[in-house]
C-alpha atoms as a PDB file:
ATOM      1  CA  UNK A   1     118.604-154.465-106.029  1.00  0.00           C
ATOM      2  CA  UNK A   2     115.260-154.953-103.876  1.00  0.00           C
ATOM      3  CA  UNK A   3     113.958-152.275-101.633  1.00  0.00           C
ATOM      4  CA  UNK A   4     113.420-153.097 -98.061  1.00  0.00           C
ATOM      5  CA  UNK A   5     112.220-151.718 -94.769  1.00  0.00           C
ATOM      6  CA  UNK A   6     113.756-153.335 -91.964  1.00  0.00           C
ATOM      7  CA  UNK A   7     113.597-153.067 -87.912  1.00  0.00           C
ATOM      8  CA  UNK A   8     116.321-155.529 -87.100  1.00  0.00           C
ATOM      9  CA  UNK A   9     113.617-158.745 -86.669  1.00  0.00           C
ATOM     10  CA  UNK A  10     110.880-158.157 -89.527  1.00  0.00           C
ATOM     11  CA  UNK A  11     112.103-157.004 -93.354  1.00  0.00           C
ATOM     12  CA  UNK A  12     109.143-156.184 -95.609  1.00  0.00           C
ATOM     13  CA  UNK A  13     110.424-156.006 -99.308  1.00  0.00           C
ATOM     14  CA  UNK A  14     108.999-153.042-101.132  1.00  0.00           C
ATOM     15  CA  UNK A  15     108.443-152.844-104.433  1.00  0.00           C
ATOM     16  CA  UNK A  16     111.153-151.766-106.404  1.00  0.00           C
ATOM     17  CA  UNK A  17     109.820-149.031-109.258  1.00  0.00           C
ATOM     18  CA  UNK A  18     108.927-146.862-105.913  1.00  0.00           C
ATOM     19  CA  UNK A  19     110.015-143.345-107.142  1.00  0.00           C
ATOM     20  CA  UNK A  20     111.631-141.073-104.622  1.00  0.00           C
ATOM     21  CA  UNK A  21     109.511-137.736-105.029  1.00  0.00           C
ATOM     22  CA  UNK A  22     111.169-135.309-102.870  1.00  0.00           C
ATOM     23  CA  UNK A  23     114.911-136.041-103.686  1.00  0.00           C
ATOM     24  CA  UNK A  24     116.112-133.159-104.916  1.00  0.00           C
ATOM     25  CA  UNK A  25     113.327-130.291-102.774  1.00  0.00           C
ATOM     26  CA  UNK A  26     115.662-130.928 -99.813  1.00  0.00           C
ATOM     27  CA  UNK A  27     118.615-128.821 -98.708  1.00  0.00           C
ATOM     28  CA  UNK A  28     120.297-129.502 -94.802  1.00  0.00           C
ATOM     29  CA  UNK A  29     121.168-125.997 -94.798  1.00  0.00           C
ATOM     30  CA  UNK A  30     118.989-123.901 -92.179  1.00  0.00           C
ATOM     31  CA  UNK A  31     119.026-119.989 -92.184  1.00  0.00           C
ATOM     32  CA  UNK A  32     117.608-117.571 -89.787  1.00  0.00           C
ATOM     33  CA  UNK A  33     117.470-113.947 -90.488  1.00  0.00           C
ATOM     34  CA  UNK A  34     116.978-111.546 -87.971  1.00  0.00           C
ATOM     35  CA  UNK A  35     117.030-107.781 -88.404  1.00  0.00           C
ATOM     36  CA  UNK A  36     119.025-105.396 -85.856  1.00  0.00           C
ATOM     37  CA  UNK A  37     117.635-102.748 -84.036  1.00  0.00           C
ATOM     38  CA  UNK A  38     120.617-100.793 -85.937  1.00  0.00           C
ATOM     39  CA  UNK A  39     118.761-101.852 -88.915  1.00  0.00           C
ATOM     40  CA  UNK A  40     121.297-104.358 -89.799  1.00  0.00           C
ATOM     41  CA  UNK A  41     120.751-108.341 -90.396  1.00  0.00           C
ATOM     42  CA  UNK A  42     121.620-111.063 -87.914  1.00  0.00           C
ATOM     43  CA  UNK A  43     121.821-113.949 -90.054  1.00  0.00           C
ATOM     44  CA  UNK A  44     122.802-117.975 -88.313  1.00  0.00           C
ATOM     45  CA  UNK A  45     123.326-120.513 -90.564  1.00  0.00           C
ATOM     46  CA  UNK A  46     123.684-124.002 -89.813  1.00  0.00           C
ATOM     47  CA  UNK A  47     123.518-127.552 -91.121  1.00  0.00           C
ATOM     48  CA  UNK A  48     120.708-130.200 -90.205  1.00  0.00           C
ATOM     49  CA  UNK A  49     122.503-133.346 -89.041  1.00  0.00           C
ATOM     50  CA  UNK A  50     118.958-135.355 -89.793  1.00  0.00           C
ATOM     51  CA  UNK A  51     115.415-134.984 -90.977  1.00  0.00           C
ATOM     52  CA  UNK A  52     115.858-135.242 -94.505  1.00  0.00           C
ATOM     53  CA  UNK A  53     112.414-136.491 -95.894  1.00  0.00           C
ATOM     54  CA  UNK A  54     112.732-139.040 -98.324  1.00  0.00           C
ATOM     55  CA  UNK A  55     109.177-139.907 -99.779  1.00  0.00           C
ATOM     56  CA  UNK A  56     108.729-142.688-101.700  1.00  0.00           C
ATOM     57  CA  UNK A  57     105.707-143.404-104.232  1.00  0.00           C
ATOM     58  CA  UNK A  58     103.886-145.272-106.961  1.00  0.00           C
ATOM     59  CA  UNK A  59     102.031-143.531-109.186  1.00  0.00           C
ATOM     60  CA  UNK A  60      99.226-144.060-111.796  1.00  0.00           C
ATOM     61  CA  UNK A  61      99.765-142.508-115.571  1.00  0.00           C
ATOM     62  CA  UNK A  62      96.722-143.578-117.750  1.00  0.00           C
ATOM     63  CA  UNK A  63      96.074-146.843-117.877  1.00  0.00           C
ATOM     64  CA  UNK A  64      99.441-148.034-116.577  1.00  0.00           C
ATOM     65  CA  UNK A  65     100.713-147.775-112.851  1.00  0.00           C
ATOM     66  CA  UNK A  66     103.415-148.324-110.798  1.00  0.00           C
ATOM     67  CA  UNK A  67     104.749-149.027-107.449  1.00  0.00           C
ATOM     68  CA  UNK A  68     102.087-151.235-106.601  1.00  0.00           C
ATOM     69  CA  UNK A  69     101.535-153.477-104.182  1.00  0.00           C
ATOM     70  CA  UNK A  70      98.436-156.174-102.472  1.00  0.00           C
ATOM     71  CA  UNK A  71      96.358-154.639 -99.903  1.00  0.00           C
ATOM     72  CA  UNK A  72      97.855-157.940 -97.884  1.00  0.00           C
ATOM     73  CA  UNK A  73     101.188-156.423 -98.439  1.00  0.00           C
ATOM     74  CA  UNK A  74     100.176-152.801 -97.395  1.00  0.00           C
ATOM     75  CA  UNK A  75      98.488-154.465 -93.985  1.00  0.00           C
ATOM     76  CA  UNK A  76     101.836-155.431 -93.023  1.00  0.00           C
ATOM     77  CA  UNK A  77     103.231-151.924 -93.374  1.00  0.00           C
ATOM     78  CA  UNK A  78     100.666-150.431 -92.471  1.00  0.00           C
ATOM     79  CA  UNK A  79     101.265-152.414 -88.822  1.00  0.00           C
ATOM     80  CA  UNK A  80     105.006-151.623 -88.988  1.00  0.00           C
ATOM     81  CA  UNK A  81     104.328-147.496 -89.714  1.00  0.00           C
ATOM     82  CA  UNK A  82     101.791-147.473 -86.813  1.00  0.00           C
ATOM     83  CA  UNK A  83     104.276-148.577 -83.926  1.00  0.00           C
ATOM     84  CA  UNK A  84     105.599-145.665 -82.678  1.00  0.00           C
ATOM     85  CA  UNK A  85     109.134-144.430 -82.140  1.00  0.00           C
ATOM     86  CA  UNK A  86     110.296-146.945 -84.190  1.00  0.00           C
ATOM     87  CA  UNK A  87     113.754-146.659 -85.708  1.00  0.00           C
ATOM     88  CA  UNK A  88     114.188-148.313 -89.977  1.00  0.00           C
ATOM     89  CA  UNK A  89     116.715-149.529 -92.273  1.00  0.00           C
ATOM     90  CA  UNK A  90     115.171-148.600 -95.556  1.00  0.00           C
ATOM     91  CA  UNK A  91     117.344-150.083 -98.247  1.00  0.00           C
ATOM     92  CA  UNK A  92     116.714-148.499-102.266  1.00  0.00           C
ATOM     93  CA  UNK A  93     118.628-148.103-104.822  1.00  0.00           C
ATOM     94  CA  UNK A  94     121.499-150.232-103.180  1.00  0.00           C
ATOM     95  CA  UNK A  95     121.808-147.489-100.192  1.00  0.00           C
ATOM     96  CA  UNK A  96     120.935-148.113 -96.689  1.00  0.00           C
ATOM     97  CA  UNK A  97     119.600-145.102 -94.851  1.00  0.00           C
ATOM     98  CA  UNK A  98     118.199-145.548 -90.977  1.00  0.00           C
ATOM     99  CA  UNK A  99     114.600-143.746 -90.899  1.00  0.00           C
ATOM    100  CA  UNK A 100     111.498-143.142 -88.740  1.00  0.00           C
ATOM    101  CA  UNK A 101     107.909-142.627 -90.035  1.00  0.00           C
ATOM    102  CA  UNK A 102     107.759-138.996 -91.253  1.00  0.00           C
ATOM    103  CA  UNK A 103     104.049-138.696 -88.903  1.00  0.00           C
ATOM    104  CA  UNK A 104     104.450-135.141 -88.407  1.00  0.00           C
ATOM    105  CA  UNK A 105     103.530-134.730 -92.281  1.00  0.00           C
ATOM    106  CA  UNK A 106     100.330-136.872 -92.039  1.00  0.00           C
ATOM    107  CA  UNK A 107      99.642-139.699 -93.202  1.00  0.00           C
ATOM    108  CA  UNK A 108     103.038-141.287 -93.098  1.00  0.00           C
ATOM    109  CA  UNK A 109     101.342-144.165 -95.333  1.00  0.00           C
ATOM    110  CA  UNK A 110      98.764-143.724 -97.571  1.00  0.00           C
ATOM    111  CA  UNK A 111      97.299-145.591-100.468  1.00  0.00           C
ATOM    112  CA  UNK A 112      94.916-145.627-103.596  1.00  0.00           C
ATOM    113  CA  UNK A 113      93.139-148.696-105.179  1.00  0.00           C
ATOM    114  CA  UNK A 114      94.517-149.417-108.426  1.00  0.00           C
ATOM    115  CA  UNK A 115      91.015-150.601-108.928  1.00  0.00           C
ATOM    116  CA  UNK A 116      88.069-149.623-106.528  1.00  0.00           C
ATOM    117  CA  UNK A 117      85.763-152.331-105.502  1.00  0.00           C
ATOM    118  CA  UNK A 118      83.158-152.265-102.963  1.00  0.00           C
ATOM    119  CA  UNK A 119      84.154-155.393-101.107  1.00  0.00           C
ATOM    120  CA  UNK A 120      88.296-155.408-102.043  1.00  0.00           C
ATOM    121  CA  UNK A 121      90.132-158.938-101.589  1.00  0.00           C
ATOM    122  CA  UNK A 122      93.893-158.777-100.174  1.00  0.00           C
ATOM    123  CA  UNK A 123      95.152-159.366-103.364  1.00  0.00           C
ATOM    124  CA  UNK A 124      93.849-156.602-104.785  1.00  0.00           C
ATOM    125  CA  UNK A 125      96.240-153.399-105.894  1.00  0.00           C
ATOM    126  CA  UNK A 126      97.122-150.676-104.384  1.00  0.00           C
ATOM    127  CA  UNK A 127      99.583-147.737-104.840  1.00  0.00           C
ATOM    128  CA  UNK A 128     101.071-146.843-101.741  1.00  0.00           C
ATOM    129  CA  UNK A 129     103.481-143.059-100.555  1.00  0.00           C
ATOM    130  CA  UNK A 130     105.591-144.047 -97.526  1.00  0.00           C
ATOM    131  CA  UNK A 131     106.601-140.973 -95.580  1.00  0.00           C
ATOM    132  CA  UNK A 132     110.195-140.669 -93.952  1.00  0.00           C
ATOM    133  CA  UNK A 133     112.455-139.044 -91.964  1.00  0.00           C
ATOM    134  CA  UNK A 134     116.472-139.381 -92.518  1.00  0.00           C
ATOM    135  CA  UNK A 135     117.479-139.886 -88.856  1.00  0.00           C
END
């Protein structure tokens, strides 16, 4: 199964040993608790139809890592997560889910050098977090 972000013309394949970090921090129930002037509670509950996060990183444990990708390859999504408004199809594990760019939780894409050098070449590594938004 390859993981893939996709706006309907340009698919960028991801790599595939991206962990999901935030998959099971998320509930879609929403609770507001408001007290009376009786002294009793108003509580509303409801359940989010969207906005499920879904973050998605590679990682670095000693002297291995994971997740990685070029800097080439993190140019290209790095064009795709700055256009606005944009609406996803990020395929993983086999599931497609439509997403936006999660830029309200800043930055939406980030990376780290696998290795830093002072004058990096676009093949050089990188382990990228992608930010989104179930929409």
């Amino acid at each position: 199964m390859s993981t893939t972000l996709s706006d309907g013309v340009t698919t960028i394949t991801l790599p595939d040993n991206l962990l999901r970090t935030d998959e099971h921090s998320w509930s879609p129930v929403r609770q507001a608790v408001t007290p009376t002037i009786e002294g009793g509670l108003w509580i509303d509950v409801s359940v989010m139809q969207a906005g499920e996060p879904i973050t998605l990183a590679g990682g670095f444990d000693g002297d291995s890592h994971w997740g990685v990708m070029t800097r080439a390859d993190y140019a290209l999504l790095r064009a795709q997560a700055d256009r606005p408004g944009v609406e996803f199809v990020l395929t993983w594990l086999g599931t497609s889910i439509n997403v936006v760019w999660r830029h309200d939780d800043a930055p939406a894409l980030d990376a780290r050098d696998v290795f830093d050098y002072a004058d990096p070449l676009p093949t050089d590594w990188v382990v990228p977090t992608l930010k989104f938004m179930r929409i």
